[in-house]
C-alpha atoms as a PDB file:
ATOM      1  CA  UNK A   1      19.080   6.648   9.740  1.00  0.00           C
ATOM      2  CA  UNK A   2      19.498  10.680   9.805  1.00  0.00           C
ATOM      3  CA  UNK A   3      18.473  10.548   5.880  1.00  0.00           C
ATOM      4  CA  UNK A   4      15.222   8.300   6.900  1.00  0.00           C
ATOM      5  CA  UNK A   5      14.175  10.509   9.784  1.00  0.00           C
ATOM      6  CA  UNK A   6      14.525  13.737   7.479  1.00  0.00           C
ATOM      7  CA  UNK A   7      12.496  12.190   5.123  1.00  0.00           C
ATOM      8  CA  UNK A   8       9.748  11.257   7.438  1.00  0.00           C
ATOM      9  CA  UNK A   9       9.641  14.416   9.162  1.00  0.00           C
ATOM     10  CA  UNK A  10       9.018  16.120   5.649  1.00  0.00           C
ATOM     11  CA  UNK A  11       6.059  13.815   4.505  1.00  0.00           C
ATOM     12  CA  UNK A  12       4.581  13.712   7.776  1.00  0.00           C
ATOM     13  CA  UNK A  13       3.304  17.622   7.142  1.00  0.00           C
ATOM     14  CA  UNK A  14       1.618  16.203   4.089  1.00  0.00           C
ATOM     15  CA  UNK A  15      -2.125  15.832   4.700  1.00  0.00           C
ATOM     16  CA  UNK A  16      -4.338  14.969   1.409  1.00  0.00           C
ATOM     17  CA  UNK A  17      -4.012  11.418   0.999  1.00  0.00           C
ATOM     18  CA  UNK A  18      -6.013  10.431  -2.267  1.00  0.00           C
ATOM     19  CA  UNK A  19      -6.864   6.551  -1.728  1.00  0.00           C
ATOM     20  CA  UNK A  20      -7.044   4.334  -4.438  1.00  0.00           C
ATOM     21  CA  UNK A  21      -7.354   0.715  -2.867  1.00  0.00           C
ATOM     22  CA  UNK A  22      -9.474  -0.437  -5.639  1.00  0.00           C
ATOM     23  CA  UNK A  23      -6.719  -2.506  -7.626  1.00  0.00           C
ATOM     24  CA  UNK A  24      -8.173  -6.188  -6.513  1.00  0.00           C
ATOM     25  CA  UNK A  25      -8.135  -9.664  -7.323  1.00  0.00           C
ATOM     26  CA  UNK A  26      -6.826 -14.245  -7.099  1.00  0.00           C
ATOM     27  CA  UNK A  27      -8.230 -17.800  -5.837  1.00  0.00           C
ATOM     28  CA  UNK A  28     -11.175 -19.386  -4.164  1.00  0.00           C
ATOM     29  CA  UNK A  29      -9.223 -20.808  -1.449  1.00  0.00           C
ATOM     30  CA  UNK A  30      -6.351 -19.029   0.274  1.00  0.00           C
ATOM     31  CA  UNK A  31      -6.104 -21.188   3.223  1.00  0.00           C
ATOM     32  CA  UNK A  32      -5.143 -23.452   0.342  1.00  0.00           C
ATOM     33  CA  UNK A  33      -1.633 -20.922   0.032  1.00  0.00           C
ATOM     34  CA  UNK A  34      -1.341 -20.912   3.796  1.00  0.00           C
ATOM     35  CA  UNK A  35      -2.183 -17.155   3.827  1.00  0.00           C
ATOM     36  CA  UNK A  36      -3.386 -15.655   6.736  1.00  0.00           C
ATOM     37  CA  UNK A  37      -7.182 -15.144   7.702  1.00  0.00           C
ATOM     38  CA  UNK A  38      -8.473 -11.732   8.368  1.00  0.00           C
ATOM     39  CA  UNK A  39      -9.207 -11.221  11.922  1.00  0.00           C
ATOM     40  CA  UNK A  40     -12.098  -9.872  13.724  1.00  0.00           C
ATOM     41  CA  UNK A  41     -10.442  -6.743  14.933  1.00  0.00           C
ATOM     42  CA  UNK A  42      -8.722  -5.886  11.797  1.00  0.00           C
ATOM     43  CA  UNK A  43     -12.632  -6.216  10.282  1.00  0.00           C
ATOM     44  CA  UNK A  44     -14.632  -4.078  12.822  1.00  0.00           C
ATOM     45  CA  UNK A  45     -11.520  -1.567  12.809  1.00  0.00           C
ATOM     46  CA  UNK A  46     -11.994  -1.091   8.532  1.00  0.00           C
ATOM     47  CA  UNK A  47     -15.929  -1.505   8.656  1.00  0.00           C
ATOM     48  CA  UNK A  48     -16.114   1.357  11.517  1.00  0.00           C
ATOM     49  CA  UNK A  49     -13.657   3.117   8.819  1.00  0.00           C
ATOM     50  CA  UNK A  50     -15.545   2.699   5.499  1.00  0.00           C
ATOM     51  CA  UNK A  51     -19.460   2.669   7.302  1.00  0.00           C
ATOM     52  CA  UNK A  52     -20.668   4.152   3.744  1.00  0.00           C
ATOM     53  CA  UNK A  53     -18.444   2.241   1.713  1.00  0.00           C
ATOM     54  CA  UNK A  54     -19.438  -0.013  -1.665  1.00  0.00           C
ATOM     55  CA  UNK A  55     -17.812  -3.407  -1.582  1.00  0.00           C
ATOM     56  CA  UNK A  56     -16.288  -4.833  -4.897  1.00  0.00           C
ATOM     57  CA  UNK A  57     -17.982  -8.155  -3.961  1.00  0.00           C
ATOM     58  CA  UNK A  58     -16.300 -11.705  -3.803  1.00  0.00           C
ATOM     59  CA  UNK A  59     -16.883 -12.535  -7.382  1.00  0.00           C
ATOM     60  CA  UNK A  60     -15.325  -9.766  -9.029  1.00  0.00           C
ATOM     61  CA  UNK A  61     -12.107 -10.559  -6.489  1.00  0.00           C
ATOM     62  CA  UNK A  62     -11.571 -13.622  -7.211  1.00  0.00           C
ATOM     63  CA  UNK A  63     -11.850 -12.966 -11.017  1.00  0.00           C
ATOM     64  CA  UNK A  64      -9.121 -10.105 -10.587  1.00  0.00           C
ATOM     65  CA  UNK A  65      -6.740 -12.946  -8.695  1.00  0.00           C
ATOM     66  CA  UNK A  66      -7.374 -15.459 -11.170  1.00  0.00           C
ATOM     67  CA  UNK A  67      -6.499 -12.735 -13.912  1.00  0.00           C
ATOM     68  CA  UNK A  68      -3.489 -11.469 -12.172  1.00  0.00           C
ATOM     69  CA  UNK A  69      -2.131 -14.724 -10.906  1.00  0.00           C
ATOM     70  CA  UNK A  70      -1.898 -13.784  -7.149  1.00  0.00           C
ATOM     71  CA  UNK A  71      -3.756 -13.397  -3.828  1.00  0.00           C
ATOM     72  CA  UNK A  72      -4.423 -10.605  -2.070  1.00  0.00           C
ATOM     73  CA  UNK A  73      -3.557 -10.308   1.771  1.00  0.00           C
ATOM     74  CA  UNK A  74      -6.094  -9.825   4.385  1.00  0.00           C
ATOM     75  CA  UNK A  75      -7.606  -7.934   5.300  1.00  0.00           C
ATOM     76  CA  UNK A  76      -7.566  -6.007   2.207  1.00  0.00           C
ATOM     77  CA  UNK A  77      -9.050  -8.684   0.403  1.00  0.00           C
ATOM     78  CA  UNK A  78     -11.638  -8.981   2.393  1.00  0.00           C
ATOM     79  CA  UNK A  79     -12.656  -5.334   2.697  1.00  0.00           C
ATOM     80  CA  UNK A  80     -12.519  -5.207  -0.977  1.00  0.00           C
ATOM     81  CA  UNK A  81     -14.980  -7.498  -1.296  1.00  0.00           C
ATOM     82  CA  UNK A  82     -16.916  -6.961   1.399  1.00  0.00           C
ATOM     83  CA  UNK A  83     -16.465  -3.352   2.784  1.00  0.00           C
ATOM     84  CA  UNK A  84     -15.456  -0.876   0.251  1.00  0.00           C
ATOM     85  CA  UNK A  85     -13.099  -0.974  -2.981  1.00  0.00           C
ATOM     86  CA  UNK A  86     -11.555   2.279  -2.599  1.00  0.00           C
ATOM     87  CA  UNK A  87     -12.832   5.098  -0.081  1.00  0.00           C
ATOM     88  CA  UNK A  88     -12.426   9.354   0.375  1.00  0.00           C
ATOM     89  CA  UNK A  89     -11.492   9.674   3.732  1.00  0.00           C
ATOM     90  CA  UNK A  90     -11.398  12.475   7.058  1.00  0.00           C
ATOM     91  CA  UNK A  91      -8.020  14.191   4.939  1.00  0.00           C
ATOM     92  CA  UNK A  92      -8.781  13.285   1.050  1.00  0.00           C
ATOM     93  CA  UNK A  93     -11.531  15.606  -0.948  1.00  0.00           C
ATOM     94  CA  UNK A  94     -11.515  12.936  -4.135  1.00  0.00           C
ATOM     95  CA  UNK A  95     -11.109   9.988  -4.972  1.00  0.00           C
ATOM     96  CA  UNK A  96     -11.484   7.668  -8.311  1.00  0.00           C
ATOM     97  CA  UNK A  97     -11.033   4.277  -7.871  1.00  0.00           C
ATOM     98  CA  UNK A  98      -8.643   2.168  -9.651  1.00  0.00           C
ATOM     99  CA  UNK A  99      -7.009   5.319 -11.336  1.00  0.00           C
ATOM    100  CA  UNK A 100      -3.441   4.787 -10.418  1.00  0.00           C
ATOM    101  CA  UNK A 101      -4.103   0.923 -10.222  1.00  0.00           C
ATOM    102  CA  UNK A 102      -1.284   0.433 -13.249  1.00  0.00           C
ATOM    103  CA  UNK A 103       0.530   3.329 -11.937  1.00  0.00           C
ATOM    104  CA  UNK A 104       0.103   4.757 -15.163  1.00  0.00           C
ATOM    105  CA  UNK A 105       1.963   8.240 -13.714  1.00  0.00           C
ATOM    106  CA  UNK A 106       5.490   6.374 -13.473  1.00  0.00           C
ATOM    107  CA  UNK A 107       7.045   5.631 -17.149  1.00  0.00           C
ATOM    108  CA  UNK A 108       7.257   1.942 -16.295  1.00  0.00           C
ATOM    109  CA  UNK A 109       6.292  -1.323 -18.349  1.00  0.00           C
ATOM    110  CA  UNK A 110       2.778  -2.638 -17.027  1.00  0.00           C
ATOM    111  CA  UNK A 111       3.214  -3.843 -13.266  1.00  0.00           C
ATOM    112  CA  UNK A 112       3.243  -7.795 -11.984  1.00  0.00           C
ATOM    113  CA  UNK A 113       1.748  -8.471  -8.943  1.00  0.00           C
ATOM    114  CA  UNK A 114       3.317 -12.192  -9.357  1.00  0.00           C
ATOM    115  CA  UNK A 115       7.175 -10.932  -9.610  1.00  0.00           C
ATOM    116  CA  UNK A 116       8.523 -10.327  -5.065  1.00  0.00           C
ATOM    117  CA  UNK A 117       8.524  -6.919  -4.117  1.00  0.00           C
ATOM    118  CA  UNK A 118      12.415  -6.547  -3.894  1.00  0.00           C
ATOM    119  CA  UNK A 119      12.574  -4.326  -0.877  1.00  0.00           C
ATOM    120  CA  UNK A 120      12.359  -5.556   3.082  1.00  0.00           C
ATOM    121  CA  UNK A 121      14.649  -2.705   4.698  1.00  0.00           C
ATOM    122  CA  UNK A 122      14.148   1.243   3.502  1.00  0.00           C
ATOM    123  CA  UNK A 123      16.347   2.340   0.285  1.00  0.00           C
ATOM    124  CA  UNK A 124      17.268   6.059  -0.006  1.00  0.00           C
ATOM    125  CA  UNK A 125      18.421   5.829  -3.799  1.00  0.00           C
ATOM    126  CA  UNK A 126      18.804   9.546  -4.092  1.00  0.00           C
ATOM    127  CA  UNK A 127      22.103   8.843  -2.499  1.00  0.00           C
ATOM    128  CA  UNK A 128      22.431   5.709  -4.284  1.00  0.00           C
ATOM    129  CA  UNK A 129      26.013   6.202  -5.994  1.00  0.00           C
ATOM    130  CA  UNK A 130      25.726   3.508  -8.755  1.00  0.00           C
ATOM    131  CA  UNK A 131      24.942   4.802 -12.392  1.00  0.00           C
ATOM    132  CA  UNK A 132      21.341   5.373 -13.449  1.00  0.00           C
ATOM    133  CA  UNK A 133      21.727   2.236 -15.647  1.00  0.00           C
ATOM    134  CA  UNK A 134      22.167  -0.196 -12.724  1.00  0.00           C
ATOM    135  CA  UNK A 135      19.366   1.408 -10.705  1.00  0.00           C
ATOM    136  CA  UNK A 136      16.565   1.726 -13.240  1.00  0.00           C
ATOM    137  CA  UNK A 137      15.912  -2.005 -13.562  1.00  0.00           C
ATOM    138  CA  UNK A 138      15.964  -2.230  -9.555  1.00  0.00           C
ATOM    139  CA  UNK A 139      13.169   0.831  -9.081  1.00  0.00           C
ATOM    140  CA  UNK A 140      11.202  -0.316 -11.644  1.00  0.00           C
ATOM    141  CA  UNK A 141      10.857  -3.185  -9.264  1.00  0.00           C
ATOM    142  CA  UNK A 142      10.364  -1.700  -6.256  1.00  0.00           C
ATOM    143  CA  UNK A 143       7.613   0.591  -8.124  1.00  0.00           C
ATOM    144  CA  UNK A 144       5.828  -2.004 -10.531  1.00  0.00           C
ATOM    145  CA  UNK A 145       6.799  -5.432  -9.019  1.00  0.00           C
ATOM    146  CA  UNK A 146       4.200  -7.058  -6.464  1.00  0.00           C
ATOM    147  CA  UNK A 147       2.436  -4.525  -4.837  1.00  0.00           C
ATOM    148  CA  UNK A 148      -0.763  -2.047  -5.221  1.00  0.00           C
ATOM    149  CA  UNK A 149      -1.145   1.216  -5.595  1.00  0.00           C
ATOM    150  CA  UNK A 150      -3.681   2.263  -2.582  1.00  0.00           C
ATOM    151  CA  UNK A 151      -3.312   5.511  -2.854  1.00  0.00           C
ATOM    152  CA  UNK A 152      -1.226   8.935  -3.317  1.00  0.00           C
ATOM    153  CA  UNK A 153      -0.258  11.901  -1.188  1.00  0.00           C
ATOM    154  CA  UNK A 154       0.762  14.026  -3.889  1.00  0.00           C
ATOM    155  CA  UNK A 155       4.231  15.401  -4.241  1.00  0.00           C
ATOM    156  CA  UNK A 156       5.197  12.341  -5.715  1.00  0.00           C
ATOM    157  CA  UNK A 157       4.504  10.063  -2.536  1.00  0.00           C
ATOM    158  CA  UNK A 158       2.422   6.874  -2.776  1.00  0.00           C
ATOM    159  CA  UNK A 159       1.386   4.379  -0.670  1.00  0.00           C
ATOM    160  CA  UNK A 160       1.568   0.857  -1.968  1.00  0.00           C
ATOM    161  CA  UNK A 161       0.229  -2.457  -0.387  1.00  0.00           C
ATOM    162  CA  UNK A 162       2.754  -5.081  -0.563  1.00  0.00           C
ATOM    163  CA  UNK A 163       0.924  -8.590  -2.312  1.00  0.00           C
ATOM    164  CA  UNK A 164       4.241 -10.921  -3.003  1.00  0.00           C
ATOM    165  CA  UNK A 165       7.550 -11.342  -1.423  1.00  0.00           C
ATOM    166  CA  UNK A 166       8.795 -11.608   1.890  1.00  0.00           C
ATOM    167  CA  UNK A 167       7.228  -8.160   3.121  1.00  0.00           C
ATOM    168  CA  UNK A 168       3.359  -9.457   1.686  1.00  0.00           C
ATOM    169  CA  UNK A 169       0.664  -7.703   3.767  1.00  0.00           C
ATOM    170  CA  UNK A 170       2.563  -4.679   4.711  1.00  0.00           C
ATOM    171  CA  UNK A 171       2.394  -0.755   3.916  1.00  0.00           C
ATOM    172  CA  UNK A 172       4.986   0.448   1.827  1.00  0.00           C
ATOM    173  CA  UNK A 173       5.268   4.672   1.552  1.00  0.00           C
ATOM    174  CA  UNK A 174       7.643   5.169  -1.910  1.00  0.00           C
ATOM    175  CA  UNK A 175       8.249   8.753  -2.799  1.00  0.00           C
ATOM    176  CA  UNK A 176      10.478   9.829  -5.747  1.00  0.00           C
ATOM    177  CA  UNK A 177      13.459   9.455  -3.395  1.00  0.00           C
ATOM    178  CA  UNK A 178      12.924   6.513  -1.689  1.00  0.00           C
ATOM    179  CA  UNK A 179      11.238   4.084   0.014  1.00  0.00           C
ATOM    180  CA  UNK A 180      10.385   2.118   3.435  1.00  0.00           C
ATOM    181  CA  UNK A 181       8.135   0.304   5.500  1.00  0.00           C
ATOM    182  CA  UNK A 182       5.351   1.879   7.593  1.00  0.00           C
ATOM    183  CA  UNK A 183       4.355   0.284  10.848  1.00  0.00           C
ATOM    184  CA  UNK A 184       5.400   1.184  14.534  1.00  0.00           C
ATOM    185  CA  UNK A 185       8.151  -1.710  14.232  1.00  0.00           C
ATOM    186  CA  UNK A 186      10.217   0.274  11.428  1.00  0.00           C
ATOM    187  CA  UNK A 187      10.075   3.565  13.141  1.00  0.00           C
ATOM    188  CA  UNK A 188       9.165   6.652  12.797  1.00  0.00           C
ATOM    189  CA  UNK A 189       4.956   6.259  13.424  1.00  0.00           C
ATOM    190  CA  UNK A 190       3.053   4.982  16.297  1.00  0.00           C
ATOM    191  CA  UNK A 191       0.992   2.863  13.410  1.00  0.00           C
ATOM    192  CA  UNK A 192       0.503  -0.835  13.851  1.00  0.00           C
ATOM    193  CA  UNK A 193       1.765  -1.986  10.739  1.00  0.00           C
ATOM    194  CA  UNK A 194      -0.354  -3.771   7.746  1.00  0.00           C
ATOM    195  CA  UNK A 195      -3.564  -2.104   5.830  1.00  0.00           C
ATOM    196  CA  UNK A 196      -5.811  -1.589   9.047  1.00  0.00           C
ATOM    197  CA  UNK A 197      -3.438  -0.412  11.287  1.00  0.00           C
ATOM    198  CA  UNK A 198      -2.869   1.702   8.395  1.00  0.00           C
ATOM    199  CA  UNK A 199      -6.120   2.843   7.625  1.00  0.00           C
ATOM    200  CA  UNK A 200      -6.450   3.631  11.240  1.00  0.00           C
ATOM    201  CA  UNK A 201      -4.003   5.840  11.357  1.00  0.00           C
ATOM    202  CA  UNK A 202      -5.332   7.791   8.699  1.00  0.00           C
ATOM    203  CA  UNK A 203      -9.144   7.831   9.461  1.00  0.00           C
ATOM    204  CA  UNK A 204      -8.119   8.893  13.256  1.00  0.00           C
ATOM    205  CA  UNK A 205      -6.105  12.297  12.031  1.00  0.00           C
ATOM    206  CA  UNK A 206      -2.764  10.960  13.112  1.00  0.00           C
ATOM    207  CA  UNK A 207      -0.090  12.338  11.080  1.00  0.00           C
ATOM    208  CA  UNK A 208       1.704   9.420   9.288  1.00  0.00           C
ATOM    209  CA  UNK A 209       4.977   9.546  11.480  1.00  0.00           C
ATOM    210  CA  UNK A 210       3.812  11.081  14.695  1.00  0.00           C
ATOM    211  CA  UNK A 211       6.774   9.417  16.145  1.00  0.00           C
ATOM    212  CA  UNK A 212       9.089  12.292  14.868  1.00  0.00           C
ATOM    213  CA  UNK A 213       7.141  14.400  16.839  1.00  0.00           C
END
């Protein structure tokens, strides 16, 4: 717990997010998959957010799904289409969207959205004692397997958004050390967890683990 509380405390100085939430895509009907609708609040909170924003539209979101063989969780998906596909925000200065969507910086094969994202409890690996040969195949899961890029901090710290597996619909911070959940219920931030609680966080100038504080 000491090693997750040191590493919070040293991201949470870190103040240039760089979003990238413009990886989209799956299916007409997602009540069909019993996902979740998006709810009002979550809505108003990421249309208050992203006022200027330029929606993908529901068309080219369902044709990324189809292509990629998943679909997303709301109420990304629906801000995507609707709201904005990828935004510069109160702490960001630039922004491309869709740049890191393949996570083209890590020396990885070419993500799946459709293969779990392995993790649902933080992983320090840096003190992982098992050889480098037994750990590669398990973070290039945790970095290419079933979740999105949204966006970066820099310093090697990036913020995915978690699309299949048991943790779908949550915020996921992995650094080059590391990773774990983000949301008030894992510690360390006074965030409600999921993409709008999120993207609240962010847009109000709260830094990431004010709970540290």
């Amino acid at each position: 717990m000491e090693l997750l509380r040191a590493l919070a405390v040293h991201y949470s100085a870190v103040t240039c997010p760089r979003l990238v939430f413009g990886d989209v895509g799956a299916c007409d009907s997602f009540l069909l998959h019993g996902y979740r609708q998006a709810t009002l609040d979550d809505l108003a909170i990421l249309r208050v957010a992203f006022e200027d924003g330029t929606p993908l539209g529901w068309e080219a979101v369902h044709a990324f799904e189809e292509q990629q063989g998943i679909v997303l969780p709301e109420p990304y998906r629906t801000c995507v289409a609707e709201i904005t596909d990828g935004a510069a925000g109160p702490r960001t200065t630039s922004w491309s969207s869709c740049k890191i969507a393949r996570a083209e910086r890590w020396a990885w094969p070419e993500r799946d959205l459709t293969k779990p994202f392995p993790l649902s409890e933080a992983w320090i690996w840096e003190h992982d004692k098992r050889s480098y040969e037994e750990l590669r195949p398990l973070l290039e899961a945790v970095y290419n397997h079933g979740s999105l890029v949204l966006g970066t901090d820099g310093c090697a710290m990036y913020w995915h958004l978690i699309v299949t597996g048991p943790h779908r619909g949550h915020v996921w911070q992995v650094v080059d050390v590391g990773a774990q959940p983000f949301g008030v219920e894992f510690g360390y931030t006074t965030a409600r967890s999921g993409f709008a609680g999120w993207v609240q966080h962010w847009v109000e100038h709260k830094d990431w683990f004010d709970a540290c504080q």
